[in-house]
C-alpha atoms as a PDB file:
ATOM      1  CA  UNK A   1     -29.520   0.582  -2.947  1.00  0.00           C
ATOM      2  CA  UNK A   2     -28.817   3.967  -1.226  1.00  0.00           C
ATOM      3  CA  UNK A   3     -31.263   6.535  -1.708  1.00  0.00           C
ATOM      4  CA  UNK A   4     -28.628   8.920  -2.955  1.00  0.00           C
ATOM      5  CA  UNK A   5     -28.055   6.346  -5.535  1.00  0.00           C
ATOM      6  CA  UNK A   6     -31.602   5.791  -6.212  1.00  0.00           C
ATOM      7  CA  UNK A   7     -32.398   9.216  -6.685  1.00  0.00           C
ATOM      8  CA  UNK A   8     -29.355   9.989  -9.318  1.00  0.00           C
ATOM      9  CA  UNK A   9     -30.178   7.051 -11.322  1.00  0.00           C
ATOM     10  CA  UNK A  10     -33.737   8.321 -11.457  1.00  0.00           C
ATOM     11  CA  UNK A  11     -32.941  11.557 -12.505  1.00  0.00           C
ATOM     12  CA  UNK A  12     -30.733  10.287 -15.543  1.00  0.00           C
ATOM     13  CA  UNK A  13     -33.004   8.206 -16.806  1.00  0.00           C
ATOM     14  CA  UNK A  14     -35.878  11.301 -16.906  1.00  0.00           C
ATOM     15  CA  UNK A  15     -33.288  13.066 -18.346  1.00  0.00           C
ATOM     16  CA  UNK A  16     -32.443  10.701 -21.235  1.00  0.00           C
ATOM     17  CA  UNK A  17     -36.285  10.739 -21.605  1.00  0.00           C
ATOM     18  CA  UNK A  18     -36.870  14.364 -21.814  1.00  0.00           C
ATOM     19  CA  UNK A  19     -33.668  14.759 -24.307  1.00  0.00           C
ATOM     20  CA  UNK A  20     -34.670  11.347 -26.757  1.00  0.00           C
ATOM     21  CA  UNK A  21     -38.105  13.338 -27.334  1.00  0.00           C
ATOM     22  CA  UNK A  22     -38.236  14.432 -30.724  1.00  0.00           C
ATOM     23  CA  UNK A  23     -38.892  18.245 -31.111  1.00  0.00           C
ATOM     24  CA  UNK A  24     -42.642  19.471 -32.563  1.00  0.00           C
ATOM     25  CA  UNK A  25     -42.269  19.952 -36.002  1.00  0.00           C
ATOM     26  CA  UNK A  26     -44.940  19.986 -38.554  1.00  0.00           C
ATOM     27  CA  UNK A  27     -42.647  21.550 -41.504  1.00  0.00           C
ATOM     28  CA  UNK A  28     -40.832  19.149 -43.776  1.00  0.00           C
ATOM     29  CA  UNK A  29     -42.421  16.308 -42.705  1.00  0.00           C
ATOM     30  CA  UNK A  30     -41.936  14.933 -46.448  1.00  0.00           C
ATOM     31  CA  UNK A  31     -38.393  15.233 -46.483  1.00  0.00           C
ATOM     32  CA  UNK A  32     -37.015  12.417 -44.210  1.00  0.00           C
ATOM     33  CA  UNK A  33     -32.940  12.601 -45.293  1.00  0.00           C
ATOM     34  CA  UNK A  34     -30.728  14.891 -43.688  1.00  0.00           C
ATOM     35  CA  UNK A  35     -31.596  13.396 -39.930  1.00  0.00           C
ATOM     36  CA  UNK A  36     -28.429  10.886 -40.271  1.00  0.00           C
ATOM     37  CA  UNK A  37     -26.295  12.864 -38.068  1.00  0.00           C
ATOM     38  CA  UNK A  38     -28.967  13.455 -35.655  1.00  0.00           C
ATOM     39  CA  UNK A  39     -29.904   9.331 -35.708  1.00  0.00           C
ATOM     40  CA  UNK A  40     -26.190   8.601 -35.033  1.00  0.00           C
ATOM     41  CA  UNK A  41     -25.421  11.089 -32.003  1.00  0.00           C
ATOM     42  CA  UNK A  42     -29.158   9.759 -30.289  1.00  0.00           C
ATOM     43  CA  UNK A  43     -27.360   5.867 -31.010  1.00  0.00           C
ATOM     44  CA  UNK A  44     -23.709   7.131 -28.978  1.00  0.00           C
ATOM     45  CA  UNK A  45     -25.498   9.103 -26.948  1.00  0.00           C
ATOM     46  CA  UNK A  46     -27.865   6.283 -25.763  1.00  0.00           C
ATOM     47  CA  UNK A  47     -24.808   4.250 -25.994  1.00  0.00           C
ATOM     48  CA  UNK A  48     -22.745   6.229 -23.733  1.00  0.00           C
ATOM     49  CA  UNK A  49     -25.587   6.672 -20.688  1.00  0.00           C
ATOM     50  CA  UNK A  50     -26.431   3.035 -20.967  1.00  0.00           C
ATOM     51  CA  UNK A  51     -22.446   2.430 -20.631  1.00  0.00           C
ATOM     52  CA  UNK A  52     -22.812   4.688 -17.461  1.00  0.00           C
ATOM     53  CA  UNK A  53     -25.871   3.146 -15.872  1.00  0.00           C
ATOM     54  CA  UNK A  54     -24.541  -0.448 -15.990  1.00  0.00           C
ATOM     55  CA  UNK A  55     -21.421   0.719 -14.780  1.00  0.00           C
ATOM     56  CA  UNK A  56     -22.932   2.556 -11.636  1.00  0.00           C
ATOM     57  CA  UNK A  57     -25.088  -0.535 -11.271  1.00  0.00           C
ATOM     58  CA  UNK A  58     -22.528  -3.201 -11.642  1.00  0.00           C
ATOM     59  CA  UNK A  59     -20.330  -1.872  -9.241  1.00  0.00           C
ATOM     60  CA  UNK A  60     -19.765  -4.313  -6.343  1.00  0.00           C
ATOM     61  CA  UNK A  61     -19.223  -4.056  -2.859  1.00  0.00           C
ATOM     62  CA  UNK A  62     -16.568  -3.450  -1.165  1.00  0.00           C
ATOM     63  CA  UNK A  63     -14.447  -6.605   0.465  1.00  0.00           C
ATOM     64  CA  UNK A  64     -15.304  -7.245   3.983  1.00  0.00           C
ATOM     65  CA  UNK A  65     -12.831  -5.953   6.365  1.00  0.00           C
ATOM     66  CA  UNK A  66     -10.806  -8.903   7.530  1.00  0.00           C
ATOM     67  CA  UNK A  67      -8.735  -9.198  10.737  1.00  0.00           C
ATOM     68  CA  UNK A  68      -5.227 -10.685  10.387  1.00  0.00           C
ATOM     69  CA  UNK A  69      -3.150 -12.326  13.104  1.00  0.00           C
ATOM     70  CA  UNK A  70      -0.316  -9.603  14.779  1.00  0.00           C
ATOM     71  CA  UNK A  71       3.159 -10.692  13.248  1.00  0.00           C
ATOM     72  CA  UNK A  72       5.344 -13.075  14.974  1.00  0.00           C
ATOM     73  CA  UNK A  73       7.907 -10.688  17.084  1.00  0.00           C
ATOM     74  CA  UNK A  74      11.224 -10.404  16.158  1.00  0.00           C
ATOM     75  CA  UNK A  75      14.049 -13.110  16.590  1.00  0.00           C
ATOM     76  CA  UNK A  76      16.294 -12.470  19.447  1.00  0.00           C
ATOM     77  CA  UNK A  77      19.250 -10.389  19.042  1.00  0.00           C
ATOM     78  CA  UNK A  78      22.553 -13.310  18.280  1.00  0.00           C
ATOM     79  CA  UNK A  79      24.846 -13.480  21.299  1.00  0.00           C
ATOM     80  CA  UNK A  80      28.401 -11.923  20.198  1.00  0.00           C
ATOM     81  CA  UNK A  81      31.360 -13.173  21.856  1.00  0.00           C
ATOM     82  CA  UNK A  82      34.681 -11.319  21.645  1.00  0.00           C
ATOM     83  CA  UNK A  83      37.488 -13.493  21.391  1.00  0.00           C
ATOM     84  CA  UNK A  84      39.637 -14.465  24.144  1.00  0.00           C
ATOM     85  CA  UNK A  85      42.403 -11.592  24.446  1.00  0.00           C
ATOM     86  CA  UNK A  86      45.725 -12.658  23.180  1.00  0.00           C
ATOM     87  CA  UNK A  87      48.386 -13.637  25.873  1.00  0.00           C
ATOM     88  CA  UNK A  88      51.549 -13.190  25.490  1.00  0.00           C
ATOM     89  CA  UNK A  89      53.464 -15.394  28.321  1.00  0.00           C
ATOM     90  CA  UNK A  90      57.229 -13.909  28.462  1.00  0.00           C
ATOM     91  CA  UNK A  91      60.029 -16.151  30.449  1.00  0.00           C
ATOM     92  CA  UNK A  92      60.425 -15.780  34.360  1.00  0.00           C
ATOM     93  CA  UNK A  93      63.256 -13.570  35.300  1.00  0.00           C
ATOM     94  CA  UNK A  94      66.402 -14.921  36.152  1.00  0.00           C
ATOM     95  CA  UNK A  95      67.268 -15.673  39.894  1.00  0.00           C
ATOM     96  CA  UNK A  96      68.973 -12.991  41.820  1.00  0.00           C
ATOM     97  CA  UNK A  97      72.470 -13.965  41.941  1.00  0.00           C
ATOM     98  CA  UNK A  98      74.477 -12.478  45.293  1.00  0.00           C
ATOM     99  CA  UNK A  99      78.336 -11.924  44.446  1.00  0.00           C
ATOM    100  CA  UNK A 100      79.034 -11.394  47.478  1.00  0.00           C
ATOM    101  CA  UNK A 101      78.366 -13.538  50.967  1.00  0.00           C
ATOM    102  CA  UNK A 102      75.393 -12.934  52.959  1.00  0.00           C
ATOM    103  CA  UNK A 103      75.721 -10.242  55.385  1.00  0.00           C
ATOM    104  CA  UNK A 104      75.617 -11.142  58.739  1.00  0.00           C
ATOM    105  CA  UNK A 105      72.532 -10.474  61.273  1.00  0.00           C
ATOM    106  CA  UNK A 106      73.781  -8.178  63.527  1.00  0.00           C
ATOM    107  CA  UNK A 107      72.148  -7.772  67.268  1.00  0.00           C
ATOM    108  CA  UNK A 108      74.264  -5.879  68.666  1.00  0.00           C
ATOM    109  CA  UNK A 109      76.190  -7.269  71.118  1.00  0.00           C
END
């Protein structure tokens, strides 16, 4: 036990002593009703500090401190592919068409 402990648990049980001590009285010794009320608050009373004691002494420990694993890191981010653009494939163009005949080369001559 701690000392503090020790020392407080001490201290409440002189207390409860000193306060279950009946007072010195020597006048109406012969009359023995009228001490109900005074019977029934020592019982709670003596009630209620044993209900603390036990409590303070029943306390348990706390848990040991336990060391858990790290967590497992995080999945990896899922790939995203964008879908292929859209092509749009439009017909050649038509052939140049010449009206007329093919100019000559000229050189000059």
């Amino acid at each position: 036990m701690k000392p503090i402990r020790s020392l407080f648990l001490a201290g409440a049980a002189a207390a409860t002593l000193a306060l279950a001590s009946p007072a010195a009285q020597a006048g109406g010794w012969r009359h023995h009703h009228g001490n109900g009320g005074a019977v029934a608050a020592g019982v709670i009373g003596g009630l209620a500090v044993g209900a603390l004691l036990g409590g303070v002494a029943a306390q348990a420990a706390p848990p040991p401190v336990a060391y858990y694993a790290p967590p497992p890191p995080p999945p990896p981010p899922v790939a995203y592919y964008a879908p292929p653009p859209v092509a749009y494939y439009a017909p050649p163009p038509p052939p140049v068409v010449y009206y007329a005949p093919r100019p000559r080369a000229y050189y000059g001559w």
